[in-house]
C-alpha atoms as a PDB file:
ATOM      1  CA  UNK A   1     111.628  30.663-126.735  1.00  0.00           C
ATOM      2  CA  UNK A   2     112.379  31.850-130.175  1.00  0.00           C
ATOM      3  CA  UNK A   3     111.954  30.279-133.649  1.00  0.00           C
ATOM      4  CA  UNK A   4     115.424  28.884-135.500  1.00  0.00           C
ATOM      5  CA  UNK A   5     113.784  28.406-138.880  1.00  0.00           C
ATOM      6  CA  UNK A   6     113.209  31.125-141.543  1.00  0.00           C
ATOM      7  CA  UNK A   7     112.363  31.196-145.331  1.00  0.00           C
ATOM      8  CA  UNK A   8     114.973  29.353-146.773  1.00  0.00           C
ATOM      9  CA  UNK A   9     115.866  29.258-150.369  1.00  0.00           C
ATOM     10  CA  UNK A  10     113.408  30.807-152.811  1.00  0.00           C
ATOM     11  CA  UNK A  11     113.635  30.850-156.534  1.00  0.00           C
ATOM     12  CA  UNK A  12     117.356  29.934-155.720  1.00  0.00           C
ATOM     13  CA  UNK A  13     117.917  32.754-153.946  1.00  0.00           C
ATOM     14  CA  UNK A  14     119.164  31.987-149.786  1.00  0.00           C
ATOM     15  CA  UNK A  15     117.322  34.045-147.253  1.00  0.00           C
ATOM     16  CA  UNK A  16     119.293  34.039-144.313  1.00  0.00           C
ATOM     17  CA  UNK A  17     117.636  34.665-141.362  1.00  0.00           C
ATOM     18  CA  UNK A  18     119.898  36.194-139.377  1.00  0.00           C
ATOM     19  CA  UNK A  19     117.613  38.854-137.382  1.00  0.00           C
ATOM     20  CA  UNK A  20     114.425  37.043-138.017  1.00  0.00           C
ATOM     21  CA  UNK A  21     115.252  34.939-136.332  1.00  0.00           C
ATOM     22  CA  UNK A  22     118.713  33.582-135.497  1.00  0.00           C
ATOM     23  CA  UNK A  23     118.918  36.877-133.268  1.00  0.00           C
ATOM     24  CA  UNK A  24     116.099  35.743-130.638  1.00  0.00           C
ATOM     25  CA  UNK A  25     117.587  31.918-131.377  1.00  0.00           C
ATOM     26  CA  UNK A  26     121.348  33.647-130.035  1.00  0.00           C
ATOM     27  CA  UNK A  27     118.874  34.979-127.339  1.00  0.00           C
ATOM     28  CA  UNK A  28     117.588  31.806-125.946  1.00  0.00           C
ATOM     29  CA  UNK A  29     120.671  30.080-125.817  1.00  0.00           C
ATOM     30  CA  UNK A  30     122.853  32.897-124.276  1.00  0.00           C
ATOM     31  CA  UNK A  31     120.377  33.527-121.852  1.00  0.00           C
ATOM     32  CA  UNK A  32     120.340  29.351-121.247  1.00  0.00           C
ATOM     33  CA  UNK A  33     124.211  29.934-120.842  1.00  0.00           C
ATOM     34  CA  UNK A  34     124.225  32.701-118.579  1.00  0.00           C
ATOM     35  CA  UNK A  35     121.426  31.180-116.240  1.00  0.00           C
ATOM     36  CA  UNK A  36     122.783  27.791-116.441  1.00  0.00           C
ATOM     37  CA  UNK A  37     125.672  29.725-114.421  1.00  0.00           C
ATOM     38  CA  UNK A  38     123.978  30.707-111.583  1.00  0.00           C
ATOM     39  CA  UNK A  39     121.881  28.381-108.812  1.00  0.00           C
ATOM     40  CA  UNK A  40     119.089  26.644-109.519  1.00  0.00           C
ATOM     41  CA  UNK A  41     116.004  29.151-109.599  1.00  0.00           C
ATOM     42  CA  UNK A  42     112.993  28.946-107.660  1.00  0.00           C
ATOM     43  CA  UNK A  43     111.009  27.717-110.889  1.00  0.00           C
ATOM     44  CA  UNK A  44     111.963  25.459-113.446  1.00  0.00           C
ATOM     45  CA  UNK A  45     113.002  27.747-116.725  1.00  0.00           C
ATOM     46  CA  UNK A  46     112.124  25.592-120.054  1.00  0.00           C
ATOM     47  CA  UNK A  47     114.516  26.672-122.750  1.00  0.00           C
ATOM     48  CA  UNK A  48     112.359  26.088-126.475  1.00  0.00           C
ATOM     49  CA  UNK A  49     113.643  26.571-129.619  1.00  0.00           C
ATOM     50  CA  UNK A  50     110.973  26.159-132.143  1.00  0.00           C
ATOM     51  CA  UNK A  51     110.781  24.926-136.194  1.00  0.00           C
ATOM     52  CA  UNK A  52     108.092  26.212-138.994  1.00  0.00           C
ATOM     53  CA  UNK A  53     107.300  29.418-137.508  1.00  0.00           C
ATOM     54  CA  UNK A  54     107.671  30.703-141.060  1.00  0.00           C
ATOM     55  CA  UNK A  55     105.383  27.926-142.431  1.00  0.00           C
ATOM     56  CA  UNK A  56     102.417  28.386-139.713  1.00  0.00           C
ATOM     57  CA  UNK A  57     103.866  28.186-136.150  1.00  0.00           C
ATOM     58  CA  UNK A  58     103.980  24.065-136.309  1.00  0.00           C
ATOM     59  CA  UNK A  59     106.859  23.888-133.993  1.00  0.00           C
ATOM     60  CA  UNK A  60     105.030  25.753-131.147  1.00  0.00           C
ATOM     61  CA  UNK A  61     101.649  24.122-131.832  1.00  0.00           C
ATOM     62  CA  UNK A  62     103.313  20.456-131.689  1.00  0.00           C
ATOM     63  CA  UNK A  63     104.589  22.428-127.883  1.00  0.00           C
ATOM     64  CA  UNK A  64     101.274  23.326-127.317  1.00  0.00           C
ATOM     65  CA  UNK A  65     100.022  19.872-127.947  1.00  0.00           C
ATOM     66  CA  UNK A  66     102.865  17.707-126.239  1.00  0.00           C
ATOM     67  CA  UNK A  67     104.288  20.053-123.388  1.00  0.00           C
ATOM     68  CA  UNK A  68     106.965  18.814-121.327  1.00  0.00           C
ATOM     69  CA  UNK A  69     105.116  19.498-118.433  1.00  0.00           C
ATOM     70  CA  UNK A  70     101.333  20.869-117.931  1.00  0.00           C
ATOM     71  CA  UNK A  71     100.387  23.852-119.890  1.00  0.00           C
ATOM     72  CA  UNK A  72      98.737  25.047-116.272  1.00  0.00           C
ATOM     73  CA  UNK A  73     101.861  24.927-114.716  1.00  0.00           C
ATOM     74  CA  UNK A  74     103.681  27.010-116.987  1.00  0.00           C
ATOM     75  CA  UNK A  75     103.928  30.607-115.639  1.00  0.00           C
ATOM     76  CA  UNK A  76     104.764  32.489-118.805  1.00  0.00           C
ATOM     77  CA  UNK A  77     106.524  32.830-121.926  1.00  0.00           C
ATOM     78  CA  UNK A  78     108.997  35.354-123.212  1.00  0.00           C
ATOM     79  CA  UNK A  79     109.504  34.522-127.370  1.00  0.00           C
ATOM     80  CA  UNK A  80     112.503  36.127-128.983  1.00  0.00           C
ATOM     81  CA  UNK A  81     112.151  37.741-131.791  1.00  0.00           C
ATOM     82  CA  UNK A  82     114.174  39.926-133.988  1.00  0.00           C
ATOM     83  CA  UNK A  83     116.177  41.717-131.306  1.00  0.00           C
ATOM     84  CA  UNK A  84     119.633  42.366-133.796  1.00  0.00           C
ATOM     85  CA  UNK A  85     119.070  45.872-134.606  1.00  0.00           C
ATOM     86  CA  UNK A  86     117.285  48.881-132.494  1.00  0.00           C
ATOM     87  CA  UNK A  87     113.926  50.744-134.111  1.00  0.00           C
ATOM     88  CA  UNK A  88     115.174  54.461-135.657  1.00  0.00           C
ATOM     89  CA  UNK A  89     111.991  55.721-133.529  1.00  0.00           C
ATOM     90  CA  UNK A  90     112.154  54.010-130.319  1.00  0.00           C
ATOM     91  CA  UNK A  91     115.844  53.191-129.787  1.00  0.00           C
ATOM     92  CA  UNK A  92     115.803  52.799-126.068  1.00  0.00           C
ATOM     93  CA  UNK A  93     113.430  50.467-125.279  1.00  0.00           C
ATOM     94  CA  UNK A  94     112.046  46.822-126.766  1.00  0.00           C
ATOM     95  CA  UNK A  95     108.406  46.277-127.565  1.00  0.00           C
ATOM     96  CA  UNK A  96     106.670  43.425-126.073  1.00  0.00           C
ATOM     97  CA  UNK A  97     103.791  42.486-127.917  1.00  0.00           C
ATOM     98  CA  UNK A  98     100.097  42.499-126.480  1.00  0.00           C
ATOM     99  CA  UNK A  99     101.122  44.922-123.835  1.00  0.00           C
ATOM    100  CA  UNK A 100      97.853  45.682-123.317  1.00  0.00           C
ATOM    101  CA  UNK A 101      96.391  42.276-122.862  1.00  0.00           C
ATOM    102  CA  UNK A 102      98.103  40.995-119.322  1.00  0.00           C
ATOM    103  CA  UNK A 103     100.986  42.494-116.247  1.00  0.00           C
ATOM    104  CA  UNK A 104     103.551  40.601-117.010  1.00  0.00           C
ATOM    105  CA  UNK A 105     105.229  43.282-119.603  1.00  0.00           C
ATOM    106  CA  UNK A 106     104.684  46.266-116.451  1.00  0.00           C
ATOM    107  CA  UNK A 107     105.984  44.549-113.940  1.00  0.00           C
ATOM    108  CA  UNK A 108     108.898  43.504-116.310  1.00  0.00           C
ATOM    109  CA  UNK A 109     109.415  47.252-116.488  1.00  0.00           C
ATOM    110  CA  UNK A 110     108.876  47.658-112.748  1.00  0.00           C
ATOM    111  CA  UNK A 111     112.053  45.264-112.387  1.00  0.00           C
ATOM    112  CA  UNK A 112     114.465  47.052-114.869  1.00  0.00           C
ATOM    113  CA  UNK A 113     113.149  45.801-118.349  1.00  0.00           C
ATOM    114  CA  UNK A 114     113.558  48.678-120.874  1.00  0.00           C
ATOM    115  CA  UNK A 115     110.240  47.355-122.260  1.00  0.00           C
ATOM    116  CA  UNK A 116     106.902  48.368-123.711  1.00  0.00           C
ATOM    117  CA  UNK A 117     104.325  48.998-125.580  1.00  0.00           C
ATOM    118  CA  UNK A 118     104.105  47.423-129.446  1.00  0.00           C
ATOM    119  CA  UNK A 119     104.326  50.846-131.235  1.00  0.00           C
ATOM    120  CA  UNK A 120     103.527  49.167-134.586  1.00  0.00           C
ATOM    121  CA  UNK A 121      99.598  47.273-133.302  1.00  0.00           C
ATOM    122  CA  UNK A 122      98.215  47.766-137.077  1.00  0.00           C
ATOM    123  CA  UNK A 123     100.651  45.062-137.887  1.00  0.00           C
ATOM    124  CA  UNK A 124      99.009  42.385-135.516  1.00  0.00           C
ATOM    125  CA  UNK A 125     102.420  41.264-133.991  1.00  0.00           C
ATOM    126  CA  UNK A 126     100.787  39.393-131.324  1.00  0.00           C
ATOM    127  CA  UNK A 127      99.524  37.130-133.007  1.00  0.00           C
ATOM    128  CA  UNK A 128     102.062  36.493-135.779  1.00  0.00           C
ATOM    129  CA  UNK A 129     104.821  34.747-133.603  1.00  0.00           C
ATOM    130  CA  UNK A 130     105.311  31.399-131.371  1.00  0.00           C
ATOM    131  CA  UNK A 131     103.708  33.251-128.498  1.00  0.00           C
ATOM    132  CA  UNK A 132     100.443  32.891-129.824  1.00  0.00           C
ATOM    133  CA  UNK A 133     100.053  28.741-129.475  1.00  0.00           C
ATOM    134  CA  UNK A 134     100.419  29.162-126.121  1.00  0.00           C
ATOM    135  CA  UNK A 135      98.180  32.318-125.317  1.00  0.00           C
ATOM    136  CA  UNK A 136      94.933  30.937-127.286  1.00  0.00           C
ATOM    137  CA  UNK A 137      95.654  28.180-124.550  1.00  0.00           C
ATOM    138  CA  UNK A 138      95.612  30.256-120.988  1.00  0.00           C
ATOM    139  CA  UNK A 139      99.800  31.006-120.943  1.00  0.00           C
ATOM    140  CA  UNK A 140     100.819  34.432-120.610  1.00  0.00           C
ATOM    141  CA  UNK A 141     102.495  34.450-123.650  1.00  0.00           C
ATOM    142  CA  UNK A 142     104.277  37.857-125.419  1.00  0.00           C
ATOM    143  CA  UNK A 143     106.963  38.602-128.016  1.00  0.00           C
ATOM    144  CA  UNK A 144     110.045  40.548-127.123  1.00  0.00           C
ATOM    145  CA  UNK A 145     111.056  42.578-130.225  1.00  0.00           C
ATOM    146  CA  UNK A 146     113.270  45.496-131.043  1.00  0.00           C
ATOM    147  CA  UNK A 147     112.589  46.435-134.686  1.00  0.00           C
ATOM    148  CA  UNK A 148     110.085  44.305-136.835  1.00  0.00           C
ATOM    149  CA  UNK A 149     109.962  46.380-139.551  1.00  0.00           C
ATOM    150  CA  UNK A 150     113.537  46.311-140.838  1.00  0.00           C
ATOM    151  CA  UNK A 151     114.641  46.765-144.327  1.00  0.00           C
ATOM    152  CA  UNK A 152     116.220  43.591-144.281  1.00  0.00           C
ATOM    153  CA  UNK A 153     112.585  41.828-143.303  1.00  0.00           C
ATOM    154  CA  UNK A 154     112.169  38.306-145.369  1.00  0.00           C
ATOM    155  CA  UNK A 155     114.716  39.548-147.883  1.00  0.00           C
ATOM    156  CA  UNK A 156     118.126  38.196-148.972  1.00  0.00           C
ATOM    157  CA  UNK A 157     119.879  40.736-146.868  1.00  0.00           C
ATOM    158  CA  UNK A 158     119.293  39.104-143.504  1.00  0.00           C
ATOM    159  CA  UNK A 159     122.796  38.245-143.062  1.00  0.00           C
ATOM    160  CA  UNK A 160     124.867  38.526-139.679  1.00  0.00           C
ATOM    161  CA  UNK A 161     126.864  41.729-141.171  1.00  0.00           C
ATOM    162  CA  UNK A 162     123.473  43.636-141.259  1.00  0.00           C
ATOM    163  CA  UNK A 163     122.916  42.951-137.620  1.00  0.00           C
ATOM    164  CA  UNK A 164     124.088  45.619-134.484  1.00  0.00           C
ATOM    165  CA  UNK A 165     125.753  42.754-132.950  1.00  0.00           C
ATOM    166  CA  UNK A 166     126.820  45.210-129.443  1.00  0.00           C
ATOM    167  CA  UNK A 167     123.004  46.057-129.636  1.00  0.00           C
ATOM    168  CA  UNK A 168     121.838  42.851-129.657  1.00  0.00           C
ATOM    169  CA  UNK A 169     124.411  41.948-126.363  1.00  0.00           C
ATOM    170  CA  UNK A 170     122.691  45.117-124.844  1.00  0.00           C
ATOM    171  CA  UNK A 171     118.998  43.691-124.972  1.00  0.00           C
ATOM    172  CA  UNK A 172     120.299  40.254-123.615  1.00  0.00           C
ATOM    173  CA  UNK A 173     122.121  41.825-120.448  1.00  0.00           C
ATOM    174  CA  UNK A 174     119.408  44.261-119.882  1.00  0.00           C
ATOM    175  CA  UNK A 175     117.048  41.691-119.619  1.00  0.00           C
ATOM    176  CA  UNK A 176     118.536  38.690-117.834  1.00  0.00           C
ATOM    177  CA  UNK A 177     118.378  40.290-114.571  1.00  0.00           C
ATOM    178  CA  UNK A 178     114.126  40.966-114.947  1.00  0.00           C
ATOM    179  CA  UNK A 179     114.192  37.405-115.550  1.00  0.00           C
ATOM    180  CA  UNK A 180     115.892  36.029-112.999  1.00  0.00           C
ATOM    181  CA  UNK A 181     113.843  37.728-110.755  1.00  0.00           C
ATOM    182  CA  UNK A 182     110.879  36.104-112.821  1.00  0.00           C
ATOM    183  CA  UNK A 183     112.384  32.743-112.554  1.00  0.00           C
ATOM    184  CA  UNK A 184     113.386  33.431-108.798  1.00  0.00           C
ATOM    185  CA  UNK A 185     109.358  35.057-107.780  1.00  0.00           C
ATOM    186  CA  UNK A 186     105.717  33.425-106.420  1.00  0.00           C
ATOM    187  CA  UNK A 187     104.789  36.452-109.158  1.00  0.00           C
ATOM    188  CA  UNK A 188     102.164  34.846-111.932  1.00  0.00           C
ATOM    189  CA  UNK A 189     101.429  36.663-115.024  1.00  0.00           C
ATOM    190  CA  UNK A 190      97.469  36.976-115.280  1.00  0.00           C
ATOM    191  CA  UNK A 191      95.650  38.764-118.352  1.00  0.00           C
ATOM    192  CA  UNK A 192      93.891  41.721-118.033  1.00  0.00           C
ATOM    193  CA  UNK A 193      89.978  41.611-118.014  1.00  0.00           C
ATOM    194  CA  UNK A 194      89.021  40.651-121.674  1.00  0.00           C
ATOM    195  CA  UNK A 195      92.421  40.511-122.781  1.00  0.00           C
ATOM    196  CA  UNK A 196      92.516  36.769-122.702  1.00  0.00           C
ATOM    197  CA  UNK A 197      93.006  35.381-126.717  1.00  0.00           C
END
Protein backbone atom coordinates (compact mmCIF):
# COMPACT_ATOMS: atom_id res chain seq x y z
CA UNK A 1 0.00 0.00 0.00
CA UNK A 2 1.05 3.56 -0.14
CA UNK A 3 -0.86 6.88 0.15
CA UNK A 4 -1.50 8.98 -3.40
CA UNK A 5 -2.64 12.15 -1.66
CA UNK A 6 -0.38 14.89 -0.20
CA UNK A 7 -0.83 18.58 0.94
CA UNK A 8 -2.08 20.16 -1.92
CA UNK A 9 -2.25 23.81 -2.52
CA UNK A 10 -1.56 26.09 0.45
CA UNK A 11 -1.76 29.81 0.54
CA UNK A 12 -1.67 29.32 -3.34
CA UNK A 13 1.34 27.78 -3.32
CA UNK A 14 1.25 23.72 -5.05
CA UNK A 15 2.99 21.15 -2.96
CA UNK A 16 3.71 18.42 -5.11
CA UNK A 17 4.15 15.36 -3.59
CA UNK A 18 6.34 13.71 -5.55
CA UNK A 19 8.51 11.65 -2.83
CA UNK A 20 5.93 11.86 -0.17
CA UNK A 21 4.24 10.14 -1.63
CA UNK A 22 3.85 9.58 -5.38
CA UNK A 23 7.26 7.58 -4.93
CA UNK A 24 5.69 4.62 -2.71
CA UNK A 25 2.30 5.28 -5.05
CA UNK A 26 5.00 4.42 -8.35
CA UNK A 27 5.90 1.57 -5.85
CA UNK A 28 2.63 -0.12 -5.52
CA UNK A 29 1.74 -0.05 -8.94
CA UNK A 30 5.12 -1.20 -10.46
CA UNK A 31 5.32 -3.81 -8.11
CA UNK A 32 1.33 -4.66 -9.18
CA UNK A 33 2.87 -4.65 -12.80
CA UNK A 34 5.74 -6.73 -12.30
CA UNK A 35 3.77 -9.42 -10.17
CA UNK A 36 0.81 -9.29 -12.32
CA UNK A 37 3.56 -10.89 -14.78
CA UNK A 38 4.32 -13.82 -13.13
CA UNK A 39 1.79 -16.92 -11.92
CA UNK A 40 -0.64 -16.60 -9.61
CA UNK A 41 1.02 -16.68 -6.00
CA UNK A 42 0.24 -18.91 -3.30
CA UNK A 43 -1.70 -15.97 -1.44
CA UNK A 44 -3.86 -13.47 -2.72
CA UNK A 45 -1.66 -9.98 -2.88
CA UNK A 46 -4.23 -6.89 -2.30
CA UNK A 47 -2.82 -3.91 -4.12
CA UNK A 48 -4.22 -0.45 -1.88
CA UNK A 49 -3.69 2.82 -2.74
CA UNK A 50 -4.95 5.04 -0.07
CA UNK A 51 -6.52 8.97 0.14
CA UNK A 52 -6.17 11.56 3.28
CA UNK A 53 -3.15 10.20 4.74
CA UNK A 54 -2.11 13.84 4.99
CA UNK A 55 -5.46 14.81 6.61
CA UNK A 56 -5.53 11.84 9.36
CA UNK A 57 -5.07 8.44 7.63
CA UNK A 58 -9.04 8.36 6.49
CA UNK A 59 -8.31 6.34 3.48
CA UNK A 60 -6.73 3.44 5.48
CA UNK A 61 -9.19 3.69 8.38
CA UNK A 62 -12.31 3.49 5.84
CA UNK A 63 -9.78 -0.04 4.80
CA UNK A 64 -9.68 -0.88 8.18
CA UNK A 65 -13.38 -0.58 8.56
CA UNK A 66 -14.63 -2.13 5.14
CA UNK A 67 -11.78 -4.68 4.12
CA UNK A 68 -12.15 -6.53 1.06
CA UNK A 69 -11.71 -9.55 2.78
CA UNK A 70 -11.27 -10.34 6.73
CA UNK A 71 -8.78 -8.32 8.56
CA UNK A 72 -7.74 -12.00 10.16
CA UNK A 73 -6.96 -13.25 6.99
CA UNK A 74 -4.69 -10.69 5.95
CA UNK A 75 -1.04 -11.79 6.51
CA UNK A 76 0.72 -8.45 6.43
CA UNK A 77 1.23 -5.16 5.08
CA UNK A 78 4.17 -3.48 3.43
CA UNK A 79 3.15 0.65 3.07
CA UNK A 80 5.31 2.64 0.72
CA UNK A 81 6.55 5.49 1.70
CA UNK A 82 8.98 8.00 0.48
CA UNK A 83 11.42 5.64 -1.22
CA UNK A 84 12.69 8.50 -4.19
CA UNK A 85 15.88 9.45 -2.69
CA UNK A 86 18.52 7.35 -0.38
CA UNK A 87 19.36 8.74 3.46
CA UNK A 88 23.13 10.62 3.32
CA UNK A 89 23.73 8.26 6.53
CA UNK A 90 22.38 4.99 5.68
CA UNK A 91 22.54 4.78 1.87
CA UNK A 92 22.46 1.05 1.51
CA UNK A 93 19.69 -0.10 3.14
CA UNK A 94 15.71 1.02 3.68
CA UNK A 95 14.22 1.42 7.12
CA UNK A 96 11.16 -0.40 7.95
CA UNK A 97 9.39 1.09 10.64
CA UNK A 98 8.62 -0.70 14.09
CA UNK A 99 11.42 -3.09 13.49
CA UNK A 100 11.40 -3.88 16.79
CA UNK A 101 7.78 -4.68 17.31
CA UNK A 102 7.26 -8.10 15.05
CA UNK A 103 9.67 -10.78 12.39
CA UNK A 104 8.41 -9.88 9.50
CA UNK A 105 11.20 -6.98 8.77
CA UNK A 106 14.20 -9.99 9.80
CA UNK A 107 13.07 -12.45 7.91
CA UNK A 108 12.58 -9.87 5.02
CA UNK A 109 16.32 -9.42 5.49
CA UNK A 110 16.88 -13.17 5.80
CA UNK A 111 15.38 -13.35 2.11
CA UNK A 112 17.50 -10.54 0.44
CA UNK A 113 15.68 -7.29 1.67
CA UNK A 114 18.35 -4.57 2.21
CA UNK A 115 16.15 -3.60 5.19
CA UNK A 116 16.18 -2.43 8.78
CA UNK A 117 16.01 -0.79 11.58
CA UNK A 118 14.11 2.93 11.71
CA UNK A 119 17.33 4.93 12.50
CA UNK A 120 15.23 8.08 13.12
CA UNK A 121 12.54 6.30 16.33
CA UNK A 122 12.37 9.95 18.09
CA UNK A 123 10.29 10.83 15.13
CA UNK A 124 7.50 8.16 15.84
CA UNK A 125 7.38 6.92 12.15
CA UNK A 126 5.39 3.99 13.03
CA UNK A 127 2.75 5.41 13.81
CA UNK A 128 2.54 8.38 11.43
CA UNK A 129 1.71 6.39 8.15
CA UNK A 130 -1.22 4.02 6.65
CA UNK A 131 0.41 1.12 8.43
CA UNK A 132 -0.85 2.09 11.60
CA UNK A 133 -4.93 1.46 10.90
CA UNK A 134 -4.16 -1.81 10.38
CA UNK A 135 -1.59 -2.65 13.27
CA UNK A 136 -3.89 -1.10 16.21
CA UNK A 137 -6.15 -3.90 14.60
CA UNK A 138 -3.86 -7.32 14.87
CA UNK A 139 -2.11 -6.91 11.02
CA UNK A 140 1.48 -6.94 10.87
CA UNK A 141 1.66 -3.75 9.51
CA UNK A 142 5.25 -1.61 8.80
CA UNK A 143 6.41 1.28 6.61
CA UNK A 144 9.13 0.81 4.05
CA UNK A 145 11.08 4.11 3.84
CA UNK A 146 14.38 5.32 2.51
CA UNK A 147 14.82 8.92 3.70
CA UNK A 148 11.97 10.68 5.76
CA UNK A 149 13.72 13.49 6.62
CA UNK A 150 14.43 15.12 3.26
CA UNK A 151 14.85 18.72 2.59
CA UNK A 152 12.18 18.65 0.27
CA UNK A 153 9.66 17.21 3.25
CA UNK A 154 5.99 19.01 2.93
CA UNK A 155 7.61 21.84 0.99
CA UNK A 156 7.05 23.18 -2.55
CA UNK A 157 10.11 21.41 -3.77
CA UNK A 158 8.67 17.91 -3.89
CA UNK A 159 8.73 17.77 -7.52
CA UNK A 160 9.79 14.64 -9.72
CA UNK A 161 13.25 16.50 -10.72
CA UNK A 162 14.26 16.37 -6.96
CA UNK A 163 13.75 12.66 -6.89
CA UNK A 164 16.88 9.82 -7.61
CA UNK A 165 14.64 8.29 -10.06
CA UNK A 166 17.57 5.06 -10.75
CA UNK A 167 17.43 4.92 -6.84
CA UNK A 168 14.04 4.63 -6.53
CA UNK A 169 14.08 1.56 -9.51
CA UNK A 170 16.84 0.07 -7.17
CA UNK A 171 14.54 -0.25 -3.96
CA UNK A 172 11.65 -1.67 -6.19
CA UNK A 173 13.88 -4.55 -7.81
CA UNK A 174 15.61 -5.23 -4.63
CA UNK A 175 12.57 -5.88 -3.02
CA UNK A 176 10.18 -7.68 -5.36
CA UNK A 177 11.95 -10.85 -5.07
CA UNK A 178 11.53 -10.85 -0.77
CA UNK A 179 8.06 -10.46 -1.68
CA UNK A 180 7.36 -12.90 -3.88
CA UNK A 181 8.68 -15.24 -1.65
CA UNK A 182 6.21 -13.58 0.96
CA UNK A 183 3.36 -13.89 -1.36
CA UNK A 184 4.57 -17.48 -2.46
CA UNK A 185 5.24 -18.80 1.75
CA UNK A 186 2.88 -20.60 4.74
CA UNK A 187 5.35 -17.80 6.62
CA UNK A 188 2.92 -15.40 8.97
CA UNK A 189 4.24 -12.29 10.39
CA UNK A 190 3.55 -12.41 14.31
CA UNK A 191 4.58 -9.44 16.77
CA UNK A 192 7.03 -9.76 19.18
CA UNK A 193 5.96 -10.17 22.93
CA UNK A 194 4.50 -6.69 23.91
CA UNK A 195 5.11 -5.26 20.68
CA UNK A 196 1.53 -5.55 19.64
CA UNK A 197 -0.02 -1.59 19.14
Amino acid sequence: SAHYDHVGVKDGVLYPGANDDASGTAAVLEFARMLGREKAPKRTIIFALFGCEEQGGHGSKLFQNRPPVPLADIAANLQFEMIGLPDPNHPKTLMLTGWERSNLGPTLKAEGAELGPDPYPEQNFFQRSDNYALAVKGVVAHTVSAWPLTPTYHQPTDTIENLDLGFMTQVIQSLIGPIQWLANSDFRPEWNPGMKP
